[in-house]
PDB file of N, CA and C in Angstrom:
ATOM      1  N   UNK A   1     104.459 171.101-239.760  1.00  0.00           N
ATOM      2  CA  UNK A   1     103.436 170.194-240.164  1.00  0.00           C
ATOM      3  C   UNK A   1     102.115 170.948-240.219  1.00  0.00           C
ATOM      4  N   UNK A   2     101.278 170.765-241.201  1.00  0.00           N
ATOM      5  CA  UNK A   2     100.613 171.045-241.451  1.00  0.00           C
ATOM      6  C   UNK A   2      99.321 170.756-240.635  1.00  0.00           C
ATOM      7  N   UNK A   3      98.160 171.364-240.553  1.00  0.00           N
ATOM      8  CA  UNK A   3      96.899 171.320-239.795  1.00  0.00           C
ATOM      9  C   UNK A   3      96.036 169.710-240.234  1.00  0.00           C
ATOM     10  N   UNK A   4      95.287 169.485-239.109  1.00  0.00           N
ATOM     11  CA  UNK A   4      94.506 167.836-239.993  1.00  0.00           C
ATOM     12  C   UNK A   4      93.479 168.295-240.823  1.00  0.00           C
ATOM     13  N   UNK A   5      93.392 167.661-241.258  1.00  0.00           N
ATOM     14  CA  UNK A   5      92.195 167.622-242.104  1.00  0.00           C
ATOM     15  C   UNK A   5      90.811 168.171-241.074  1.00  0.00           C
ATOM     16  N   UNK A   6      90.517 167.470-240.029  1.00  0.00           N
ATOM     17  CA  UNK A   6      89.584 167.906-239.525  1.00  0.00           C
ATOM     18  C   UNK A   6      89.656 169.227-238.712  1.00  0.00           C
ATOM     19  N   UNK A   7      91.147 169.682-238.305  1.00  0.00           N
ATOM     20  CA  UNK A   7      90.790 171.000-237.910  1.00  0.00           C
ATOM     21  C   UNK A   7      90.601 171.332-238.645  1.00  0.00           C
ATOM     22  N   UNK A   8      91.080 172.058-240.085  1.00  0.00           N
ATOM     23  CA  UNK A   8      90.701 172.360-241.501  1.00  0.00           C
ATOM     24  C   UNK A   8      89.138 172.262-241.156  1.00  0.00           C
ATOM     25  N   UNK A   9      88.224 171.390-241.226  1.00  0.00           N
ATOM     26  CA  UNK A   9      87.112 171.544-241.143  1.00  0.00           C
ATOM     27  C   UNK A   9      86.446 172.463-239.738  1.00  0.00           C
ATOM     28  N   UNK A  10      86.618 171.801-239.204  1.00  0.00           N
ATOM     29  CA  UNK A  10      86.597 172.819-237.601  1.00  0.00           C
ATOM     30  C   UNK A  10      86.583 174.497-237.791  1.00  0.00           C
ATOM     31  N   UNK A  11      87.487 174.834-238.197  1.00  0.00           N
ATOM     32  CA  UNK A  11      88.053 176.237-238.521  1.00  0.00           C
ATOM     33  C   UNK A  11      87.286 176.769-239.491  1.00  0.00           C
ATOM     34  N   UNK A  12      86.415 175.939-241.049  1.00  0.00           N
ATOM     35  CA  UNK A  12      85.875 176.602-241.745  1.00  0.00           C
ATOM     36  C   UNK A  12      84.637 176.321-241.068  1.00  0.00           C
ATOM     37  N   UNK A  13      84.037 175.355-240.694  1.00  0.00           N
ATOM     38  CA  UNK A  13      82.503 175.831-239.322  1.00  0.00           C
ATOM     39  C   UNK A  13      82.773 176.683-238.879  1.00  0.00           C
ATOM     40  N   UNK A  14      83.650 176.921-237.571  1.00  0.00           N
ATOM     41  CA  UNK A  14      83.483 178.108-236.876  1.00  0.00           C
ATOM     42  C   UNK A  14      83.714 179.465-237.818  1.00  0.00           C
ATOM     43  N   UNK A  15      84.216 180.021-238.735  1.00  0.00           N
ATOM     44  CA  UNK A  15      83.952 180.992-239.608  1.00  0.00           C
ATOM     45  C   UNK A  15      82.582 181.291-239.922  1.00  0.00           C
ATOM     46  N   UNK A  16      81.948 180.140-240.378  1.00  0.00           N
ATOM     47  CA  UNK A  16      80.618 179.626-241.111  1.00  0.00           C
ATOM     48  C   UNK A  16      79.827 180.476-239.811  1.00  0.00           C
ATOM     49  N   UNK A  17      79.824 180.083-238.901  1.00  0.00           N
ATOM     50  CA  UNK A  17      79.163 180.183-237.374  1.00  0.00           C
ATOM     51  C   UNK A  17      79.052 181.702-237.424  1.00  0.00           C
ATOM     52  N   UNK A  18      80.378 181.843-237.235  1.00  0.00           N
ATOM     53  CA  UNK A  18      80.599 183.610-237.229  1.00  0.00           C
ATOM     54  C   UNK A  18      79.768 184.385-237.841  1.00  0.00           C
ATOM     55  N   UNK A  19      79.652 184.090-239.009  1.00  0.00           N
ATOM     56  CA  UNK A  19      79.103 184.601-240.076  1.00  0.00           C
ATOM     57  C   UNK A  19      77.529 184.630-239.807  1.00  0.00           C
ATOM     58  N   UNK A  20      76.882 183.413-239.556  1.00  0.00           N
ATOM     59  CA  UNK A  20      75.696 183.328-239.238  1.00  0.00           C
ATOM     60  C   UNK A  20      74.997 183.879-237.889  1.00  0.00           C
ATOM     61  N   UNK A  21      76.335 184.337-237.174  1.00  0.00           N
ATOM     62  CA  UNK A  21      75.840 185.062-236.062  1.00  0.00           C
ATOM     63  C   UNK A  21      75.669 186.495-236.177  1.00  0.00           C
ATOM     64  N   UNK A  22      76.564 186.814-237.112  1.00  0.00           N
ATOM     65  CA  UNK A  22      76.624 187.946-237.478  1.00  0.00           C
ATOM     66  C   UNK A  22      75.112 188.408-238.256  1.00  0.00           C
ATOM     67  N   UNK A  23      74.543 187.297-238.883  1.00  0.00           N
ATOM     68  CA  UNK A  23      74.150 187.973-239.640  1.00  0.00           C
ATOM     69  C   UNK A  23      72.884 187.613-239.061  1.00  0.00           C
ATOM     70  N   UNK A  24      72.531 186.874-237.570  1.00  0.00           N
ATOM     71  CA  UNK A  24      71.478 186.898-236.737  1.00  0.00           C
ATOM     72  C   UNK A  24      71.680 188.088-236.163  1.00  0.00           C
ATOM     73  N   UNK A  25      72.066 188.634-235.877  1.00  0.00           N
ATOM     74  CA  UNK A  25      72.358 189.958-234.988  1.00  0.00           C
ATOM     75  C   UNK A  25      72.098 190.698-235.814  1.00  0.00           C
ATOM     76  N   UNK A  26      72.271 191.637-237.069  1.00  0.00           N
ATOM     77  CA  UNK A  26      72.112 192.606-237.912  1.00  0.00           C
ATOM     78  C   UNK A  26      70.302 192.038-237.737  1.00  0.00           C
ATOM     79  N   UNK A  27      69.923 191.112-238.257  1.00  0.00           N
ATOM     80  CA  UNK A  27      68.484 190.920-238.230  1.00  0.00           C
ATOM     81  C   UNK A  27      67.457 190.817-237.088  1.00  0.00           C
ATOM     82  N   UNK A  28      68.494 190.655-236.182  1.00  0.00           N
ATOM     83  CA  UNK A  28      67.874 190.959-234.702  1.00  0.00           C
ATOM     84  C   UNK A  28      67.801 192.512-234.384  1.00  0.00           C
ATOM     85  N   UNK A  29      68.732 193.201-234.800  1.00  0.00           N
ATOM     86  CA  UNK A  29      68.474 194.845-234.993  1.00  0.00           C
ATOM     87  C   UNK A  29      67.403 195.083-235.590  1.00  0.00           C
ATOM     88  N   UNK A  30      67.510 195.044-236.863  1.00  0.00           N
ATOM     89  CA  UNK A  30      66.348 195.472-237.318  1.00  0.00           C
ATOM     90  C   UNK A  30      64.863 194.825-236.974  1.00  0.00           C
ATOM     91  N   UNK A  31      64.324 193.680-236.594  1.00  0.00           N
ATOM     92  CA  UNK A  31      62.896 193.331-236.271  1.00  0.00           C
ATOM     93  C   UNK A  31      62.955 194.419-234.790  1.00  0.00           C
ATOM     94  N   UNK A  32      64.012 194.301-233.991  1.00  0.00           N
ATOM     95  CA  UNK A  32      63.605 195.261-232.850  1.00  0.00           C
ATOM     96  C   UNK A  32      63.556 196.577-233.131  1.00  0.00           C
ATOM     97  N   UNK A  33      63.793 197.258-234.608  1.00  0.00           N
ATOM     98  CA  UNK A  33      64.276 198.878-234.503  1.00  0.00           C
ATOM     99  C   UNK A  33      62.737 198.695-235.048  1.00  0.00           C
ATOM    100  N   UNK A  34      62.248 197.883-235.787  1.00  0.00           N
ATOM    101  CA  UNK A  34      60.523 197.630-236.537  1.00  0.00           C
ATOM    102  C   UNK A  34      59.888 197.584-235.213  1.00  0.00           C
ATOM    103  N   UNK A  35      60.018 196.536-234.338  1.00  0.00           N
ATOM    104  CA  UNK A  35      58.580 196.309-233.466  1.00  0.00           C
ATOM    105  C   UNK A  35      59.266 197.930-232.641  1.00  0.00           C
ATOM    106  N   UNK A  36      60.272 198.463-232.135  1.00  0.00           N
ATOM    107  CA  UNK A  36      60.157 199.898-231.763  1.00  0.00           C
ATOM    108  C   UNK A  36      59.535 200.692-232.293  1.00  0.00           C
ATOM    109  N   UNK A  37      59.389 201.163-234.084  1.00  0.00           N
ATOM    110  CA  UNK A  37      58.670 202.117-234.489  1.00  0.00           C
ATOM    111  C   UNK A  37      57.134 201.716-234.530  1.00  0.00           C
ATOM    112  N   UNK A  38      57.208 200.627-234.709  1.00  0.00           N
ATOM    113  CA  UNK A  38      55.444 200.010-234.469  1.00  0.00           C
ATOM    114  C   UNK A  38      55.135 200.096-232.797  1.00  0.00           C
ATOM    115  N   UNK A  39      55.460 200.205-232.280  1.00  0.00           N
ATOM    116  CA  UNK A  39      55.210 200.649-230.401  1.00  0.00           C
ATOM    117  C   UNK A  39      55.026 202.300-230.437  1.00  0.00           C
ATOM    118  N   UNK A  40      56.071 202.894-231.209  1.00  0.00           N
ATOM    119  CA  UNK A  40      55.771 204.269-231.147  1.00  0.00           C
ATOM    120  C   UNK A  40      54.110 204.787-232.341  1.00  0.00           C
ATOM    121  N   UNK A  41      54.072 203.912-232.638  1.00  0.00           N
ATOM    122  CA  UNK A  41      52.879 204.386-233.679  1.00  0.00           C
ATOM    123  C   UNK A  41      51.607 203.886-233.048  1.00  0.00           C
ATOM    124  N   UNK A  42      51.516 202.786-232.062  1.00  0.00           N
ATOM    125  CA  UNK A  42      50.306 202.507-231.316  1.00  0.00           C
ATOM    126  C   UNK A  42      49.983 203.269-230.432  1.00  0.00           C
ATOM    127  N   UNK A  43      51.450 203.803-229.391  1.00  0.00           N
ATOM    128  CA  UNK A  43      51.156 204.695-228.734  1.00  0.00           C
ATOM    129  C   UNK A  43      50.059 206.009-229.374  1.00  0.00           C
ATOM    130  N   UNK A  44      50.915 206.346-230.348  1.00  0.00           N
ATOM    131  CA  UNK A  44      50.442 207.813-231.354  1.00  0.00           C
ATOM    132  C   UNK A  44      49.028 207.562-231.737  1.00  0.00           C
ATOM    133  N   UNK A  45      48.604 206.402-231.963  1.00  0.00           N
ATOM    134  CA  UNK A  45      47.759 206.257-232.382  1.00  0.00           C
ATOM    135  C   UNK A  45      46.490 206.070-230.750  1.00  0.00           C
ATOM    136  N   UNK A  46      46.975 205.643-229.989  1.00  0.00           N
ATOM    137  CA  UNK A  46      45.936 205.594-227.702  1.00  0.00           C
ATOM    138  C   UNK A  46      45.810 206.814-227.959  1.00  0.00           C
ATOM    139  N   UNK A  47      46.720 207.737-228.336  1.00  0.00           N
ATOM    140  CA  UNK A  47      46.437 208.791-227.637  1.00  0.00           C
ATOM    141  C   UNK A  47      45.935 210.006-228.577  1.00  0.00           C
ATOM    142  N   UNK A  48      45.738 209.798-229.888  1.00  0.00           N
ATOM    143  CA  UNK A  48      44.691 210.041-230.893  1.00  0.00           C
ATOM    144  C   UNK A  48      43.319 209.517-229.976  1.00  0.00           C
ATOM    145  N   UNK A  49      42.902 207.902-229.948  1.00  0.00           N
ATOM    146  CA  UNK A  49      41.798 207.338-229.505  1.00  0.00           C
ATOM    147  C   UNK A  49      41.621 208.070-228.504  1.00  0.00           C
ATOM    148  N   UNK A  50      42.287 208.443-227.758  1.00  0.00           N
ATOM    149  CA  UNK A  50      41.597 209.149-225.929  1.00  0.00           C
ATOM    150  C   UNK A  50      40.939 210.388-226.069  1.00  0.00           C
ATOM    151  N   UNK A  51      41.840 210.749-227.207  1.00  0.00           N
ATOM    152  CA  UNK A  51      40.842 211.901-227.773  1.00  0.00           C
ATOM    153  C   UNK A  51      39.457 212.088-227.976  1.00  0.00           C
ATOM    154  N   UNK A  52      39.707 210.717-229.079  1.00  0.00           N
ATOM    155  CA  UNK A  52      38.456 210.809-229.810  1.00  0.00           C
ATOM    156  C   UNK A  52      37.068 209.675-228.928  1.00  0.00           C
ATOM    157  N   UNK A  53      37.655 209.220-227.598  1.00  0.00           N
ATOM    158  CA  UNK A  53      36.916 208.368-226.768  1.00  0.00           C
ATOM    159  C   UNK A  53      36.691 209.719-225.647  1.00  0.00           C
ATOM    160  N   UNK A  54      36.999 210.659-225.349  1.00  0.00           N
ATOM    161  CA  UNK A  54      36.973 212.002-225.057  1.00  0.00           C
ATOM    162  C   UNK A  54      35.454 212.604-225.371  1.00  0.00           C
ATOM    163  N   UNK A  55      35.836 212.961-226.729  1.00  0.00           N
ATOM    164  CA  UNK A  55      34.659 213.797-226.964  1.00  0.00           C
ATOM    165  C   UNK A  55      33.306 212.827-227.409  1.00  0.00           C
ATOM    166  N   UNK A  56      33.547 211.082-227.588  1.00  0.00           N
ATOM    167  CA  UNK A  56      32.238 210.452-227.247  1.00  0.00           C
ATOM    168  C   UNK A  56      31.968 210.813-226.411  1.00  0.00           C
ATOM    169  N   UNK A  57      32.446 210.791-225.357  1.00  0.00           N
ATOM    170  CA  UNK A  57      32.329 210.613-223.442  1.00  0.00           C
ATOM    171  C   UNK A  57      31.251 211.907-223.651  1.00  0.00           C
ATOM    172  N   UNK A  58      31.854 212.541-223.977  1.00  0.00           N
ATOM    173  CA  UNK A  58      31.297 214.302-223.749  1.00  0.00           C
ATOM    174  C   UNK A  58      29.740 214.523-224.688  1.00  0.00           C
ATOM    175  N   UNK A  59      30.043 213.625-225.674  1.00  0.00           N
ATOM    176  CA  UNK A  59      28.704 213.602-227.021  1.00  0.00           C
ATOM    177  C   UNK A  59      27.587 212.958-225.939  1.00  0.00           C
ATOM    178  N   UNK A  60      28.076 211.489-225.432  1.00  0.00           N
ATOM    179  CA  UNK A  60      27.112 210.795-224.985  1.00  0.00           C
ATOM    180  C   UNK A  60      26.348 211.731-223.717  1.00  0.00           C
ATOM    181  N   UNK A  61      26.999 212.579-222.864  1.00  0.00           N
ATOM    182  CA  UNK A  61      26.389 212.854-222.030  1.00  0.00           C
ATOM    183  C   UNK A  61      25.434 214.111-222.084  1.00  0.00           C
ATOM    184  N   UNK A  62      26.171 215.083-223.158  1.00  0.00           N
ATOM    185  CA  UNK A  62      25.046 216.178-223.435  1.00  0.00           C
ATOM    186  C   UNK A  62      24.016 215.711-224.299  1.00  0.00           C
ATOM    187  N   UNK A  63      23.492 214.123-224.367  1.00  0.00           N
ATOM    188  CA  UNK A  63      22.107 213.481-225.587  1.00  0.00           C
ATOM    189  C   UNK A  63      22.018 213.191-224.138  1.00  0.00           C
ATOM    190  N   UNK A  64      22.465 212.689-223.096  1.00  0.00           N
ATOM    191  CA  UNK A  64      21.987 212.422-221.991  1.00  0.00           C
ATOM    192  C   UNK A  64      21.007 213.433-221.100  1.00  0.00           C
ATOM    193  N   UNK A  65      21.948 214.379-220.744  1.00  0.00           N
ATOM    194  CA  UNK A  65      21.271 215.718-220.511  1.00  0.00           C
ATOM    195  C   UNK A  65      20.167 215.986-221.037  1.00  0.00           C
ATOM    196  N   UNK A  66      20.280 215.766-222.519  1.00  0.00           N
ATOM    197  CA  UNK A  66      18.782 216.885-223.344  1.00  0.00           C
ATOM    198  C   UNK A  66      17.449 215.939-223.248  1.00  0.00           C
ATOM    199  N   UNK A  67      18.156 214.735-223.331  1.00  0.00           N
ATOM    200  CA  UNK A  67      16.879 213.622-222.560  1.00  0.00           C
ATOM    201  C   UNK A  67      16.308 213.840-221.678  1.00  0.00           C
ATOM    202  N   UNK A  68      17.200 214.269-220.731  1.00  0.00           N
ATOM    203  CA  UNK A  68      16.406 213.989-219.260  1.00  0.00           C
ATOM    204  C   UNK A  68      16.103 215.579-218.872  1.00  0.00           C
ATOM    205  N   UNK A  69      16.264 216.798-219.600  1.00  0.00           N
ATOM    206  CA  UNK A  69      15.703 217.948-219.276  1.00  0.00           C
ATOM    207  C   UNK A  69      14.105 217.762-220.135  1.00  0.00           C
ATOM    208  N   UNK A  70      13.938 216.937-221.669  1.00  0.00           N
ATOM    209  CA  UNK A  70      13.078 217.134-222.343  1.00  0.00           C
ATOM    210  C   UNK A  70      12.351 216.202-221.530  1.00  0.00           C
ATOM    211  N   UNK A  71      12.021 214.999-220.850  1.00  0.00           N
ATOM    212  CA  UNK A  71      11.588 214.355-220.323  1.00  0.00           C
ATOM    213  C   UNK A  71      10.802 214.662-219.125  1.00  0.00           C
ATOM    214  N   UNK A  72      11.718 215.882-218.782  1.00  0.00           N
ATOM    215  CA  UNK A  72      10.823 216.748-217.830  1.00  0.00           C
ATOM    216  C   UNK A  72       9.743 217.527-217.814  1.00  0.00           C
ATOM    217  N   UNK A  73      10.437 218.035-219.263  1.00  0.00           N
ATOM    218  CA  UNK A  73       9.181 219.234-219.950  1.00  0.00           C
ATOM    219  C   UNK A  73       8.167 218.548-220.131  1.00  0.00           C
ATOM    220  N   UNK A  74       8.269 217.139-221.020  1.00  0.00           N
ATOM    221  CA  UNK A  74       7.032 216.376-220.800  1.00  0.00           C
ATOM    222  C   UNK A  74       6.242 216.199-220.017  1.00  0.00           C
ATOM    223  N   UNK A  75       6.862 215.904-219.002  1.00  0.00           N
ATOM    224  CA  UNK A  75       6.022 215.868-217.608  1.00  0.00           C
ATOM    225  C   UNK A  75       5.488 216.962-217.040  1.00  0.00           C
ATOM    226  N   UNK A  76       6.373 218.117-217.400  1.00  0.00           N
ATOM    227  CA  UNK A  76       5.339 219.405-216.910  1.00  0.00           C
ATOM    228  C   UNK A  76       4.293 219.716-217.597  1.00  0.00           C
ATOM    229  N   UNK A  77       4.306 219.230-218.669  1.00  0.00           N
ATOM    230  CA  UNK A  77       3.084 219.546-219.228  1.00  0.00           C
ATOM    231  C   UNK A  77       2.257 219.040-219.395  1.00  0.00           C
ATOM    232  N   UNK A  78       2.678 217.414-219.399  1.00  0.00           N
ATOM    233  CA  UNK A  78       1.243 216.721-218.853  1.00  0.00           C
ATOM    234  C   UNK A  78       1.000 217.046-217.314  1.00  0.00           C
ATOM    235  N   UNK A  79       1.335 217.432-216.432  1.00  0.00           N
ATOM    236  CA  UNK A  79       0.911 217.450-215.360  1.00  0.00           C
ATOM    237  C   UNK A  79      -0.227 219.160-215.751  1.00  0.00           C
ATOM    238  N   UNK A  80       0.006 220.035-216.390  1.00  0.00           N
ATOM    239  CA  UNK A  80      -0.371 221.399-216.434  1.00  0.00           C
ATOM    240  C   UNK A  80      -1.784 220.852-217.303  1.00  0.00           C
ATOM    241  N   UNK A  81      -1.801 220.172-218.400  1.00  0.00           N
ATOM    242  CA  UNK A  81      -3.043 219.924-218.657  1.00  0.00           C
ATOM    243  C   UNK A  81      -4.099 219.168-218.014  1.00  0.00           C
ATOM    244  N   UNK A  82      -3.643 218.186-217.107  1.00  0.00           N
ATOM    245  CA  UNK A  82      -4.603 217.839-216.027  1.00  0.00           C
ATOM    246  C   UNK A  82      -5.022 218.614-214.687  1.00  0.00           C
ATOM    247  N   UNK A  83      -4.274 219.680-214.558  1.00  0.00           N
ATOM    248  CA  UNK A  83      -4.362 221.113-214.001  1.00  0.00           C
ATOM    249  C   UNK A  83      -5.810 221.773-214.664  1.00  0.00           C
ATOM    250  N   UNK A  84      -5.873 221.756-215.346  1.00  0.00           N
ATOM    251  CA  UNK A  84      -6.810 222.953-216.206  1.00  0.00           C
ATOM    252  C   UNK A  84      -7.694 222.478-216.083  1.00  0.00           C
ATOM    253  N   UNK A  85      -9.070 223.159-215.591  1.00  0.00           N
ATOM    254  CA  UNK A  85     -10.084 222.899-215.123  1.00  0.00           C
ATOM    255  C   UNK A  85     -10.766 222.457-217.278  1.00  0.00           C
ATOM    256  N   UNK A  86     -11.716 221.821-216.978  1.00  0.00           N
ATOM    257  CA  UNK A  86     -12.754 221.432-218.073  1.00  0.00           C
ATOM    258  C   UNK A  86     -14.039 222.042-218.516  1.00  0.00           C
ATOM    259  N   UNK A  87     -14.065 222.605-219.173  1.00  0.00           N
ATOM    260  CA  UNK A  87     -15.782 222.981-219.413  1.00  0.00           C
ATOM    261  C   UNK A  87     -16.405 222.092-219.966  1.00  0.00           C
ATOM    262  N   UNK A  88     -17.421 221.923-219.156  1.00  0.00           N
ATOM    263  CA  UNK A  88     -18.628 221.019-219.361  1.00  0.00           C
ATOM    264  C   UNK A  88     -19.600 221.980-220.506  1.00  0.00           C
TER     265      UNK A  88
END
């Protein structure tokens, strides 16, 4: 005797199912093999930035430096001209 009608149906769902799992999984591979190479390219890309947040670090502090050595000179030299006697 033959199968019912509704296993008949039963049997072509669960195929159906199969199929759609299958073909959630292949697409679940790939968005994760994508957001993996996009993780490896942000990384690549921090550690470019640390670089280049590096030699700000380093820019900002030698304009820092030349400030505060020229700031001095200023001051020595206004202090040297109120030094110097005046002729009347």
């Amino acid at each position: 005797m033959g199968k019912s009608r509704v296993a008949k149906k039963v049997d072509k769902l669960e195929k159906k199912a199969d199929e759609l799992r299958s073909k959630a999984e292949k697409k679940g591979k790939q968005i994760e093999s994508k957001a993996s190479d996009r993780i490896d390219e942000l990384s690549a890309e921090e550690e470019k930035g640390g670089k280049k947040g590096l030699f700000a670090f380093l820019l900002a502090a030698g304009a820092a430096v030349a400030y505060a050595l020229k700031k001095k000179r200023d001051q020595e030299l206004d202090d040297a001209l109120w030094e110097e006697p005046r002729s009347i």
